[in-house]
N, C-alpha and C. Protein backbone atom coordinates (compact mmCIF):
# COMPACT_ATOMS: atom_id res chain seq x y z
N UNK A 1 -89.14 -75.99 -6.50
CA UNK A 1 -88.79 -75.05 -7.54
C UNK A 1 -88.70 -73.64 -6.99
N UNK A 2 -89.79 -73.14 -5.78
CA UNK A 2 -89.38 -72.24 -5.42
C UNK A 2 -88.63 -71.58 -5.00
N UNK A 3 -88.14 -72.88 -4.25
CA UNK A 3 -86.86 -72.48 -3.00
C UNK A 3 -86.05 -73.02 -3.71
N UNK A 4 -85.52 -73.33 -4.67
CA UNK A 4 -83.98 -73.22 -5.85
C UNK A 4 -84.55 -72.13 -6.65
N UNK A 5 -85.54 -71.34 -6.83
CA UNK A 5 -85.60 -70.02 -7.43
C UNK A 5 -85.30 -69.01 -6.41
N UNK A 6 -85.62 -69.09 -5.54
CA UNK A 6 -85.10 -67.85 -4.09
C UNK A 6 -83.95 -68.55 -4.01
N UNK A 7 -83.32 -69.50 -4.23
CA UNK A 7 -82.19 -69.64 -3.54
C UNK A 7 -81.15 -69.10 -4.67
N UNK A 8 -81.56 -69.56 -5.85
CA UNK A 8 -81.18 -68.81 -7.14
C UNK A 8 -80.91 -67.23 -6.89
N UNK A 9 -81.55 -67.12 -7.04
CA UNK A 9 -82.17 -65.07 -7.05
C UNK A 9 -81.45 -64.97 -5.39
N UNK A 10 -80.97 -65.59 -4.89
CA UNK A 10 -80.35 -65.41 -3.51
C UNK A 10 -78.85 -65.55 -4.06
N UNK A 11 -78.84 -66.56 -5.02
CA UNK A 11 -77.32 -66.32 -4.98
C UNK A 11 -76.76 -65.21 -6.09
N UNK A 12 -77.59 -64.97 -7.33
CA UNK A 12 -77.32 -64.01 -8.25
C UNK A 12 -77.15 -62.88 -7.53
N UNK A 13 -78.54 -62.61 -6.33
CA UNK A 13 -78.24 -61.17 -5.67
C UNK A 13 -76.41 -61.37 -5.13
N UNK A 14 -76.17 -62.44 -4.79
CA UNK A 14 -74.88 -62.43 -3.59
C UNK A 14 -73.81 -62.24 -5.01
N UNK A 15 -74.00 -63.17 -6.08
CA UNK A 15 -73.41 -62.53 -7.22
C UNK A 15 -73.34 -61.25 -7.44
N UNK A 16 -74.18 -60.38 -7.86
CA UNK A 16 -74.23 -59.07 -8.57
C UNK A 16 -73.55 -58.37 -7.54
N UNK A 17 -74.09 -58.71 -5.75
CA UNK A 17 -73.08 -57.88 -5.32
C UNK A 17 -71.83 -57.64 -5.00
N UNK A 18 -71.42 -59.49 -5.16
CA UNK A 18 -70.63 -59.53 -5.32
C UNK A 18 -69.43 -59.07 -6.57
N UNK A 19 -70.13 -58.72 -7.57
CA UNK A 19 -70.16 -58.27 -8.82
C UNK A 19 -69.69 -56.71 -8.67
N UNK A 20 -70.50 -56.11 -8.12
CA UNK A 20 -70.71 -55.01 -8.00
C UNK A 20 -69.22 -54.72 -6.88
N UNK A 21 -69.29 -55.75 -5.58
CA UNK A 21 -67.63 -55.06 -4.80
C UNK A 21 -66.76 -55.27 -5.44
N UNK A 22 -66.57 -56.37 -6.96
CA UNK A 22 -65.34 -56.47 -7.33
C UNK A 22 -65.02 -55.54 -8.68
N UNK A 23 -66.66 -54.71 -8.99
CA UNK A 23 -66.19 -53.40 -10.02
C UNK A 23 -65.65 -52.44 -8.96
N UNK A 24 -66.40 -52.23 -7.71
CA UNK A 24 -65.89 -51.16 -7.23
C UNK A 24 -63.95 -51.11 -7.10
N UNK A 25 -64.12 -52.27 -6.38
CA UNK A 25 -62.73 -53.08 -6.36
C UNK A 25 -61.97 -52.53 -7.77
N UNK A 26 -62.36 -53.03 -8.81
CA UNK A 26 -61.50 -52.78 -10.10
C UNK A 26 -61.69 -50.97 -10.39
N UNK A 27 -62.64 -50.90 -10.24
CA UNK A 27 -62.59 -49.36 -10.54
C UNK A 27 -61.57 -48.77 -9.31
N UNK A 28 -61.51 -49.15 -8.33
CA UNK A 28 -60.16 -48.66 -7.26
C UNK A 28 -59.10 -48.93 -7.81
N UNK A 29 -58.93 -49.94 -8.20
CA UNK A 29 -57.91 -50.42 -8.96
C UNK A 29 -57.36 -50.11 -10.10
N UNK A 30 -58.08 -49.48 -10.59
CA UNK A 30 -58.19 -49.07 -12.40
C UNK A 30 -57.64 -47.71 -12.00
N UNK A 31 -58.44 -46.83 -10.93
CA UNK A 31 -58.14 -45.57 -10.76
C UNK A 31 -56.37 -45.66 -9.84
N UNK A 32 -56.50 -46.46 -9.37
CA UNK A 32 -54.97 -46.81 -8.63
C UNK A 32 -54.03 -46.61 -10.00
N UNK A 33 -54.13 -47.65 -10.55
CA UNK A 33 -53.32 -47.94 -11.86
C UNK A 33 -53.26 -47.00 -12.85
N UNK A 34 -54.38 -46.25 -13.17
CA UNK A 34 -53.92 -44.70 -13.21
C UNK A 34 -52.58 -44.08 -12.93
N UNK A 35 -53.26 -43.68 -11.63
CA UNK A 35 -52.23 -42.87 -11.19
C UNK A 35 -50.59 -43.46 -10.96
N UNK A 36 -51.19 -44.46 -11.14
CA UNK A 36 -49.55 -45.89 -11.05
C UNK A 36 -49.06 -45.51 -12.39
N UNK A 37 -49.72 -45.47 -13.86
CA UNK A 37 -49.22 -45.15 -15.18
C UNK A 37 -48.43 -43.77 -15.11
N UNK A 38 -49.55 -42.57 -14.72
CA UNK A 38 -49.21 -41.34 -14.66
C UNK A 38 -47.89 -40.88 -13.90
N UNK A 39 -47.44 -41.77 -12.53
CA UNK A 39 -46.35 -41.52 -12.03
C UNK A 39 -45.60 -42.41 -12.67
N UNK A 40 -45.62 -43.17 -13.11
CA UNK A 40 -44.76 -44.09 -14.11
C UNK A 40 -44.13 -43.43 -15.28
N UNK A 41 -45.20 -42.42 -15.51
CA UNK A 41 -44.88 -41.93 -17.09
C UNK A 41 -44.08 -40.71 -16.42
N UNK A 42 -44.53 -40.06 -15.40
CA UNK A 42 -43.35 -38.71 -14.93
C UNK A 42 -42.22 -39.34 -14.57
N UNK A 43 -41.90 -40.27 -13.64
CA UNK A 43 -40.78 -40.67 -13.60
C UNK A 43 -40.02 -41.42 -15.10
N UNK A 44 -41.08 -41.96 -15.85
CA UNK A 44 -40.00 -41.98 -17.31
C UNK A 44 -39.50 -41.25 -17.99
N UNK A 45 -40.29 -39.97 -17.65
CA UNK A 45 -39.85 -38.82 -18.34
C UNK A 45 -38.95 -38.13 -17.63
N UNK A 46 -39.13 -37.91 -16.85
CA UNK A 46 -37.96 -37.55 -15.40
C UNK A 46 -36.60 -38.44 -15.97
N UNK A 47 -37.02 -39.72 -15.74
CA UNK A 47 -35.54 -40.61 -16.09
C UNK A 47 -34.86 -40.10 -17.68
N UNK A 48 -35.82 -39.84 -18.48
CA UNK A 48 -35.47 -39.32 -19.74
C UNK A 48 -34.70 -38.17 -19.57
N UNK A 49 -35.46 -36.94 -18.80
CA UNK A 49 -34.32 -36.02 -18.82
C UNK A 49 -33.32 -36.11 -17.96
N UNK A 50 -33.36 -37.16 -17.14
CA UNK A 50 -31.94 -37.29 -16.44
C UNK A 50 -31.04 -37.23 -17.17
N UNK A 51 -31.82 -38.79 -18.45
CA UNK A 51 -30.61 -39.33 -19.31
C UNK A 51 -30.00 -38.44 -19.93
N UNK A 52 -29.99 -37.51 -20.66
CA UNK A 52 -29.92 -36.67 -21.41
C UNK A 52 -29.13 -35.68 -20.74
N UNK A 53 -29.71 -34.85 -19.43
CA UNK A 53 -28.74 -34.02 -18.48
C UNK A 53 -27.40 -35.41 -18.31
N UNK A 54 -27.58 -36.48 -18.75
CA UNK A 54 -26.16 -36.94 -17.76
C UNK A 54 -25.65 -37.21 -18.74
N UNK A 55 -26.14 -37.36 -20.22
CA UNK A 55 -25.70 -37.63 -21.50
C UNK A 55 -24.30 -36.49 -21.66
N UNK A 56 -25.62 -34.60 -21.83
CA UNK A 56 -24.97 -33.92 -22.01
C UNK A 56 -23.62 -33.48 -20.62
N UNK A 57 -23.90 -33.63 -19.76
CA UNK A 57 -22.92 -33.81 -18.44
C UNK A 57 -21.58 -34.88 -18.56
N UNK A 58 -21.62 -35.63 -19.28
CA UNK A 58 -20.87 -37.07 -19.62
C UNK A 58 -20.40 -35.84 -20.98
N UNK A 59 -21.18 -35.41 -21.66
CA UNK A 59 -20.30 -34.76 -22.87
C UNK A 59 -19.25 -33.66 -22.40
N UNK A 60 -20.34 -32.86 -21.75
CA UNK A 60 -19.46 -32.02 -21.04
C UNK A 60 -18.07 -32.32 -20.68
N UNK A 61 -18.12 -33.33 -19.40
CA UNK A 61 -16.88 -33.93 -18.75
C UNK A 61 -16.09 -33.74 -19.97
N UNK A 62 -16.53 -34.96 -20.64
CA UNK A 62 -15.31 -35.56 -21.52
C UNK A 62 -14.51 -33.76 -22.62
N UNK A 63 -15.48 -32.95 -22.33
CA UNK A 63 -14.71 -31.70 -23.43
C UNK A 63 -13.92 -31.51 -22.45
N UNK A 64 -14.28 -31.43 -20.80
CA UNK A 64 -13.57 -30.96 -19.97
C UNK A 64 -12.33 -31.30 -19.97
N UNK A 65 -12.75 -32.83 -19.33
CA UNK A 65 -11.75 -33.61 -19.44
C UNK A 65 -10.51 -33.62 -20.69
N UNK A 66 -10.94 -33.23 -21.81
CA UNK A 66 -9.83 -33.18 -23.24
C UNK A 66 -9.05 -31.98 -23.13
N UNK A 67 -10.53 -30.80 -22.80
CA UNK A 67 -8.79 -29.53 -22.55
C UNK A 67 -8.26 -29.60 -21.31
N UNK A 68 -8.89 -30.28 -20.28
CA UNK A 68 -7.52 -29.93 -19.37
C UNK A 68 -6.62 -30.86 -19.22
N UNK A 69 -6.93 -32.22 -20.70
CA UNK A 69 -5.41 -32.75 -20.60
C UNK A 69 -4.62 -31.70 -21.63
N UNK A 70 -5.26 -31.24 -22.53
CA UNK A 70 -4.51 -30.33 -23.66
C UNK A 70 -3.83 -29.16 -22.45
N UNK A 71 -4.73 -28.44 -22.04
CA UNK A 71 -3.98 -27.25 -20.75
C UNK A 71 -2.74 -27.85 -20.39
N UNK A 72 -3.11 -29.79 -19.47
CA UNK A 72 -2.31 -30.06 -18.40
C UNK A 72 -0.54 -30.36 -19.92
N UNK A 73 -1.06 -30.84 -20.76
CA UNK A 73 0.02 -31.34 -21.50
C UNK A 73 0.77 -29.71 -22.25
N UNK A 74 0.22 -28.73 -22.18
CA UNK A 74 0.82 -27.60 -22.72
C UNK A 74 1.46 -26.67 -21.78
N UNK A 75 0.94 -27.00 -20.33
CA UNK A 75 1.39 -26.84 -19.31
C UNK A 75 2.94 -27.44 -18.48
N UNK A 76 2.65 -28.78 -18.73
CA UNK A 76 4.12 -29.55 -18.74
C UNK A 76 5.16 -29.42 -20.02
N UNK A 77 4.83 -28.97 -21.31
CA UNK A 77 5.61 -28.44 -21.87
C UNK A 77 6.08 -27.73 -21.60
N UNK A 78 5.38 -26.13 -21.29
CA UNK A 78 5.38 -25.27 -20.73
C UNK A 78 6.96 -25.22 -19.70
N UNK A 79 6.41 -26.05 -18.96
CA UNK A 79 7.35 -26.46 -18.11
C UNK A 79 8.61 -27.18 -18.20
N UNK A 80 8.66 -27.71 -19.09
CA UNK A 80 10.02 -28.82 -19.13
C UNK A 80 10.73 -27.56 -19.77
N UNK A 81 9.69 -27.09 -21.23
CA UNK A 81 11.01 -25.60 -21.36
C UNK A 81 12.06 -24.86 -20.42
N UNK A 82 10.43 -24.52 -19.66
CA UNK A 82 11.32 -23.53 -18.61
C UNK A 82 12.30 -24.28 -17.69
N UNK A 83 12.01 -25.68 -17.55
CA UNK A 83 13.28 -26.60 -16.60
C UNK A 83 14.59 -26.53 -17.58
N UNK A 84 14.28 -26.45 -19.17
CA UNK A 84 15.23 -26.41 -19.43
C UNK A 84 16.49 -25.04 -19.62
N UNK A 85 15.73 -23.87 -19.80
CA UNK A 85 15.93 -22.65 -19.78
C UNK A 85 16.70 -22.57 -18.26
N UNK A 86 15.94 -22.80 -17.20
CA UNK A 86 16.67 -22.77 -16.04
C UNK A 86 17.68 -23.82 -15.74
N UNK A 87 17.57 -25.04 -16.31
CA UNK A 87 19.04 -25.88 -15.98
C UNK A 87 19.95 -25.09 -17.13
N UNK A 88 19.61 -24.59 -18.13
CA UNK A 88 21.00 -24.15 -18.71
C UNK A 88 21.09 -22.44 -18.07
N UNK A 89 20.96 -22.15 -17.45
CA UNK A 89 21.28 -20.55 -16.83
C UNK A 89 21.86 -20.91 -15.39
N UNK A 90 21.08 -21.85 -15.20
CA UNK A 90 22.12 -22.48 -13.82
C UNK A 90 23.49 -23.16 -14.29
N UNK A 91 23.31 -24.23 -14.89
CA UNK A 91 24.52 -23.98 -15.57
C UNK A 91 25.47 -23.02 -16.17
N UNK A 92 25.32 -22.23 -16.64
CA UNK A 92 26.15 -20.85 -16.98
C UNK A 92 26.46 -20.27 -15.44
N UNK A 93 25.24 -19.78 -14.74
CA UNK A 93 25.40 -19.14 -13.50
C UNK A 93 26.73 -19.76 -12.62
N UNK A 94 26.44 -21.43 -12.57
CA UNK A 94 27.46 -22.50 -12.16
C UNK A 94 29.19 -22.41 -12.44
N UNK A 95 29.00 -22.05 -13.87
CA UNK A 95 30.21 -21.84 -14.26
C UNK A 95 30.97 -20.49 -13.90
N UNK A 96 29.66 -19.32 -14.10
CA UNK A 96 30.24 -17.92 -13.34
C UNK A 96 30.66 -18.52 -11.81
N UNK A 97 29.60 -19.11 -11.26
CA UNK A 97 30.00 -18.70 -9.68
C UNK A 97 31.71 -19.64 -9.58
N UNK A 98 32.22 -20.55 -10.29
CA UNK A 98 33.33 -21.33 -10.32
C UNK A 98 34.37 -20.37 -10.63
N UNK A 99 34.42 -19.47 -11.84
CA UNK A 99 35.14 -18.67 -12.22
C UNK A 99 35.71 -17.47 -11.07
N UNK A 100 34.42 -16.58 -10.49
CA UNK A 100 34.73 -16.21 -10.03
C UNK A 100 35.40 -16.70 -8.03
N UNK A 101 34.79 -17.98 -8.22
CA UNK A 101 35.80 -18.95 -6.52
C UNK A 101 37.07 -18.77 -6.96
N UNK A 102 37.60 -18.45 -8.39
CA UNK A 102 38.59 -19.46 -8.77
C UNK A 102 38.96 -18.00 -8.53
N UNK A 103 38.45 -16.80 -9.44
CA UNK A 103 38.90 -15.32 -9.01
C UNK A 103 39.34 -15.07 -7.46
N UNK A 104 38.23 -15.40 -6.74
CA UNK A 104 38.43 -14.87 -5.63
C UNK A 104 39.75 -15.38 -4.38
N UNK A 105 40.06 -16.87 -4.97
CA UNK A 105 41.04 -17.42 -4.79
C UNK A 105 42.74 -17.17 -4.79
N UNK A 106 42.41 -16.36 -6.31
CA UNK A 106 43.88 -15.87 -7.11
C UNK A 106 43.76 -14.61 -6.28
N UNK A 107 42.75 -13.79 -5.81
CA UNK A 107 42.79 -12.35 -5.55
C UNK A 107 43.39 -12.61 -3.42
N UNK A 108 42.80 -13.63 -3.24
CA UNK A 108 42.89 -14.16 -1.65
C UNK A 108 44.58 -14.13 -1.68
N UNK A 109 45.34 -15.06 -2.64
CA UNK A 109 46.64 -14.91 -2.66
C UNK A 109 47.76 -14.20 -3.04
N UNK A 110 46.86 -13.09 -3.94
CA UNK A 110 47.59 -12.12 -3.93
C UNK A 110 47.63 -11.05 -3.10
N UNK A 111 46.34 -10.84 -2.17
CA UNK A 111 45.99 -10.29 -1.12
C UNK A 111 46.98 -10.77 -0.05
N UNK A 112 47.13 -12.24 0.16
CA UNK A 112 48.06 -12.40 1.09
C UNK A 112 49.59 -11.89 1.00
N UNK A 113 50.26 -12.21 -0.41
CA UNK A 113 51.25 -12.09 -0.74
C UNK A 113 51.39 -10.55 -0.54
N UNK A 114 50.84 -9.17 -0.87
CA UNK A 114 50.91 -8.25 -1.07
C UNK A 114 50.80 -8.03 0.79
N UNK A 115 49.90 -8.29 1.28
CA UNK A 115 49.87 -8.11 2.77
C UNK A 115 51.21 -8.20 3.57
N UNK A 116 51.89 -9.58 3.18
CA UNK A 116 53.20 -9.73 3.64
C UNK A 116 53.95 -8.52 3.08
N UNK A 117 53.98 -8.34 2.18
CA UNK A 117 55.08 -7.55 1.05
C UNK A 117 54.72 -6.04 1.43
N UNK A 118 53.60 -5.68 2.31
CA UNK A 118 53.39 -4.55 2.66
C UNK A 118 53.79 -4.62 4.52
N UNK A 119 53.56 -5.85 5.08
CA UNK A 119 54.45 -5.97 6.06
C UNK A 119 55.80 -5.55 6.17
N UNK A 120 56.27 -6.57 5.33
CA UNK A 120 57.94 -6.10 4.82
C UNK A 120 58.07 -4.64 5.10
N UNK A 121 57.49 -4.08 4.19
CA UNK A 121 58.06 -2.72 3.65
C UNK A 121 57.52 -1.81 4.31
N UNK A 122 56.37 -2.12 5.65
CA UNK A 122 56.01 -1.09 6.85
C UNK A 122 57.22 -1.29 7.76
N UNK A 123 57.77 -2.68 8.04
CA UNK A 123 58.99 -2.87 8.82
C UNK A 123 60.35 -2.07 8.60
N UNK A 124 60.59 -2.55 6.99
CA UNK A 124 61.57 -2.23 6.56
C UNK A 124 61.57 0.14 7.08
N UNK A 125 60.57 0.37 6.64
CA UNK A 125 59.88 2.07 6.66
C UNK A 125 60.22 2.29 7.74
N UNK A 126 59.98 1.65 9.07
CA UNK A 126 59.52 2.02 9.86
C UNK A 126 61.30 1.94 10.94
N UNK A 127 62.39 0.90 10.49
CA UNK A 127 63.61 1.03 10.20
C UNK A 127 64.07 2.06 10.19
N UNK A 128 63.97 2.50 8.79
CA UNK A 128 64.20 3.61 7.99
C UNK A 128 64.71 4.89 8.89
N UNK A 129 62.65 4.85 8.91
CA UNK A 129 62.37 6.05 9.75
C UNK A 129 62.79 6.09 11.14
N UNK A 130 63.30 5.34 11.80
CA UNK A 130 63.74 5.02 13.24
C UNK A 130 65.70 5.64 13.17
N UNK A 131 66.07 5.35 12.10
CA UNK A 131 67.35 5.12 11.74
C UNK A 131 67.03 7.00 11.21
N UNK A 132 66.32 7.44 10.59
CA UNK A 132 66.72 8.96 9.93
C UNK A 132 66.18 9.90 11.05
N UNK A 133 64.96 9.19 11.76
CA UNK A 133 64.96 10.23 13.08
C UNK A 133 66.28 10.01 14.16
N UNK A 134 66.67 8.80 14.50
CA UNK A 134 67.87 9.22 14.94
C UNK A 134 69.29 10.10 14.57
N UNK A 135 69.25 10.23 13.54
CA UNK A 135 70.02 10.63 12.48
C UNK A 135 69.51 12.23 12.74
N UNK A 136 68.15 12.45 12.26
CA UNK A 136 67.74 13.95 12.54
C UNK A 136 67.76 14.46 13.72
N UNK A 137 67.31 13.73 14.92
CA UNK A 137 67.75 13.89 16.12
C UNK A 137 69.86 14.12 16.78
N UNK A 138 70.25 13.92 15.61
CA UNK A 138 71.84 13.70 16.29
C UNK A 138 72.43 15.35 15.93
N UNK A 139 71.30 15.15 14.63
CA UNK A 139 71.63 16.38 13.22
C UNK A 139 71.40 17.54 13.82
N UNK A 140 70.10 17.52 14.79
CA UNK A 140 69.53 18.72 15.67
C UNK A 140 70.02 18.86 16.75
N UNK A 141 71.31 17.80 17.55
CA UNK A 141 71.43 18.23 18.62
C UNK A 141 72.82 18.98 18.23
N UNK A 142 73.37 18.55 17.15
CA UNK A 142 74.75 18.49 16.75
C UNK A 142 74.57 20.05 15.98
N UNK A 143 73.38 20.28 15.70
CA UNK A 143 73.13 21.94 15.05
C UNK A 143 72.43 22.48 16.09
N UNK A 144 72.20 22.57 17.09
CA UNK A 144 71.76 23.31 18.54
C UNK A 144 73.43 23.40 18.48
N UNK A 145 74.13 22.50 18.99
CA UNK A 145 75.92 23.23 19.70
C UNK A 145 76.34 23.44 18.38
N UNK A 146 76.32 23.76 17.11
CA UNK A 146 76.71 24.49 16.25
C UNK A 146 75.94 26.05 16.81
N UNK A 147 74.74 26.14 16.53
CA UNK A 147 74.23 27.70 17.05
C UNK A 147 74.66 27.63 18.56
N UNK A 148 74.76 27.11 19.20
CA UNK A 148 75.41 27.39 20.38
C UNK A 148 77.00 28.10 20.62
N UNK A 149 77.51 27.33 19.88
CA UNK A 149 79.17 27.58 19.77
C UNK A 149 79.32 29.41 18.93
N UNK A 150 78.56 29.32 17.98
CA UNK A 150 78.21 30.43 16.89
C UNK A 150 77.68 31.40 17.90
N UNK A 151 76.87 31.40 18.95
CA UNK A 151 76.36 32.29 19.57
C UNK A 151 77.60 33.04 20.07
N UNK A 152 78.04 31.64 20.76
CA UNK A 152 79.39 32.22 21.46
C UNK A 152 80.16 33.36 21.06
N UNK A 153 80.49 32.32 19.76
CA UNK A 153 81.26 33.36 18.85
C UNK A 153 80.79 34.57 17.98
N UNK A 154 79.73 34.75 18.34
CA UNK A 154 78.89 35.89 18.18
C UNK A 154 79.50 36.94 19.14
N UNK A 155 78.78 36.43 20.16
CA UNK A 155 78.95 37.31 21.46
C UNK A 155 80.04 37.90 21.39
N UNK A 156 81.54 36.87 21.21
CA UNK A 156 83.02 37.34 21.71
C UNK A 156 83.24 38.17 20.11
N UNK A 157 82.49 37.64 19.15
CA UNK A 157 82.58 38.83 17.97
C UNK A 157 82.53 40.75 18.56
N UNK A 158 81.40 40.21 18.66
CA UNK A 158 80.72 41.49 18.86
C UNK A 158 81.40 42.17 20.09
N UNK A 159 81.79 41.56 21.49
CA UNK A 159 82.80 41.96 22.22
C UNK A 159 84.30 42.81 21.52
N UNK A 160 84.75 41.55 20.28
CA UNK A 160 85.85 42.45 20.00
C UNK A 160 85.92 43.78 19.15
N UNK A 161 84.28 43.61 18.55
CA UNK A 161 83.82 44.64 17.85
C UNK A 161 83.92 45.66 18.37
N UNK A 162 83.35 45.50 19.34
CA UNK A 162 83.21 46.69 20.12
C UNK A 162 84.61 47.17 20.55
N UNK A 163 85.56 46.82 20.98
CA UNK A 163 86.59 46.87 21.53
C UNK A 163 86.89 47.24 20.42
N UNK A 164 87.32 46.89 19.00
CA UNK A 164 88.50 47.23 18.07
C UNK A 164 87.52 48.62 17.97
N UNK A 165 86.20 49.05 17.69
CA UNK A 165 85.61 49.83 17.51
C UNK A 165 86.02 51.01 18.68
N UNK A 166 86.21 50.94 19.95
CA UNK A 166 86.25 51.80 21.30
C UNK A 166 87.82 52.15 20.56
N UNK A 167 88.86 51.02 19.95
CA UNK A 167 90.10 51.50 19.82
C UNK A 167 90.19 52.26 18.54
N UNK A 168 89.21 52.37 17.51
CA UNK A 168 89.09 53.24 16.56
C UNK A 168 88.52 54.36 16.98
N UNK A 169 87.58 54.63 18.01
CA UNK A 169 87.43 55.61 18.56
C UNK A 169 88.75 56.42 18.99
N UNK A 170 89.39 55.64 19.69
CA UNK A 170 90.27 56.78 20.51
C UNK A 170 90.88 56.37 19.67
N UNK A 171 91.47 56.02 18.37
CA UNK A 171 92.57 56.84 17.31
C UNK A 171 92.15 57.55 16.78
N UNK A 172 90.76 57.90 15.98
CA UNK A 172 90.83 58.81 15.50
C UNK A 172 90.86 60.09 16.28
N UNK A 173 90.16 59.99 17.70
CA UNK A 173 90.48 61.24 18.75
C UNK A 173 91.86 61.21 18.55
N UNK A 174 93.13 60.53 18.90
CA UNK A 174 94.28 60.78 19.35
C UNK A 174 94.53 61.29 17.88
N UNK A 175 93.90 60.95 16.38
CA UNK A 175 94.43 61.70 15.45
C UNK A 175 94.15 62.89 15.34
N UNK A 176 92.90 63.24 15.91
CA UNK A 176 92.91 64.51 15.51
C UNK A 176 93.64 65.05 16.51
N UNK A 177 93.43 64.71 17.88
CA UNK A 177 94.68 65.58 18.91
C UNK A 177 95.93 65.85 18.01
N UNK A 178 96.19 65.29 17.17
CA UNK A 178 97.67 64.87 16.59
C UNK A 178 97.85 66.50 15.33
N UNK A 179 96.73 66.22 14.85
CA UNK A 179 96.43 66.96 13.68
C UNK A 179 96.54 68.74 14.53
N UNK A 180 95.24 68.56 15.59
CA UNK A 180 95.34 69.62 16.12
C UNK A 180 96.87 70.13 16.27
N UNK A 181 97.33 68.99 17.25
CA UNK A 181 98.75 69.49 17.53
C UNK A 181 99.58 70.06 16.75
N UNK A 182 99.43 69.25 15.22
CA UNK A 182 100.48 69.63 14.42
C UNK A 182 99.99 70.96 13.35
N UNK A 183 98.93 71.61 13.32
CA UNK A 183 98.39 72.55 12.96
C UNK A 183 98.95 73.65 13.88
N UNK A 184 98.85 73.40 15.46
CA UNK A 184 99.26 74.34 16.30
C UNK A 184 101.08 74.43 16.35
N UNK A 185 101.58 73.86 15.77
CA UNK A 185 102.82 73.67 15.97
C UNK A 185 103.51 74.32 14.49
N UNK A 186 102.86 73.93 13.42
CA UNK A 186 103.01 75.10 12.13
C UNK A 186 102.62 76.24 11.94
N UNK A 187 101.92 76.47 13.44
CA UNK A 187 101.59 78.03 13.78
C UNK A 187 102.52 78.40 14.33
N UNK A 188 103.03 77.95 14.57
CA UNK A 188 104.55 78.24 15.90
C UNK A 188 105.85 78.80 14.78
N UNK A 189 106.31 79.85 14.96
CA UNK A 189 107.49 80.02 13.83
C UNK A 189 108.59 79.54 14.00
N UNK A 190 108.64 79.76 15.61
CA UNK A 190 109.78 79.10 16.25
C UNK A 190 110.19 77.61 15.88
N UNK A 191 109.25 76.49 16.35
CA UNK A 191 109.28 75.39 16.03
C UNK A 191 109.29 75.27 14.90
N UNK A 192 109.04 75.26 13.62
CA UNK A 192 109.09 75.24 12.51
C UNK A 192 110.44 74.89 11.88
């Protein structure tokens, strides 16, 4: 009886302490699991405000996302206008720049035509003028021996000028000799 009472009280002791490493044990454990809850509960709450930042982030987007299809779609309006504004001014422009090829065309051939026609009539001028300077040239040599001939007959003018003039000289001398004479001769009683 004794020795199954010590062996007893031998094994309760190996119990209790054993007892005792598996509170310590659980109390490690308990205090583990703690702190296992406590980071459990920050990261749920953490995950909570993720959700929520990605909720409102997901809302966000999607406003984003709505005006800049509204921007992108008011933008390509935007645009097809102005494609259309510019295909019809190009068009118009198109039709000016045709009008005036078509101008510059009619003006090219009348440019040519007038070029010739001013050919012509520098040729024809230049004729003309070839034909009236010879002409003025014949006119000037042919009026040089006119004043030439005229000189002449200048000269032999003025030669006979002089001469009929030297012979009016000595008549009127020989008249008055005459006069004298006949003054002196109606002085004369005799002669008379």
């Amino acid at each position: 009886g004794v020795f199954l009472y010590n062996h007893l009280q031998q094994k309760v002791r190996n119990a209790e302490a054993l007892a005792q490493k598996y509170k310590q044990q659980q109390e490690a454990l308990s205090a583990q699991l703690q702190v296992v809850y406590e980071h459990r509960s920050r990261l749920e709450r953490s995950l909570q405000k993720e959700r929520g930042e990605h909720k409102k982030t997901k809302e966000d987007f999607l406003v984003y996302k709505l005006e800049a299809q509204e921007a992108l779609n008011k933008e390509k309006q935007d645009s097809m206008n102005r494609y259309g504004a510019l295909s019809s001014q190009h068009k118009i422009l198109k039709n000016q720049h045709d009008d005036v090829k078509k101008q510059l065309l009619d003006l090219q051939l009348q440019h040519n035509s007038l070029k010739l026609e001013h050919r012509k009539s520098l040729e024809s001028h230049s004729q003309k003028f070839a034909q009236l300077q010879q002409e003025r040239d014949s006119e000037v040599t042919n009026l040089q021996d006119t004043v030439f001939k005229l000189r002449e007959e200048s000269k032999l003018l003025r030669k006979a000028h002089q001469e009929v003039h030297s012979q009016l000289l000595n008549a009127q001398a020989q008249m008055e000799e005459f006069r004298q004479l006949k003054e002196a001769l109606q002085k004369m009683p005799g002669l008379r």
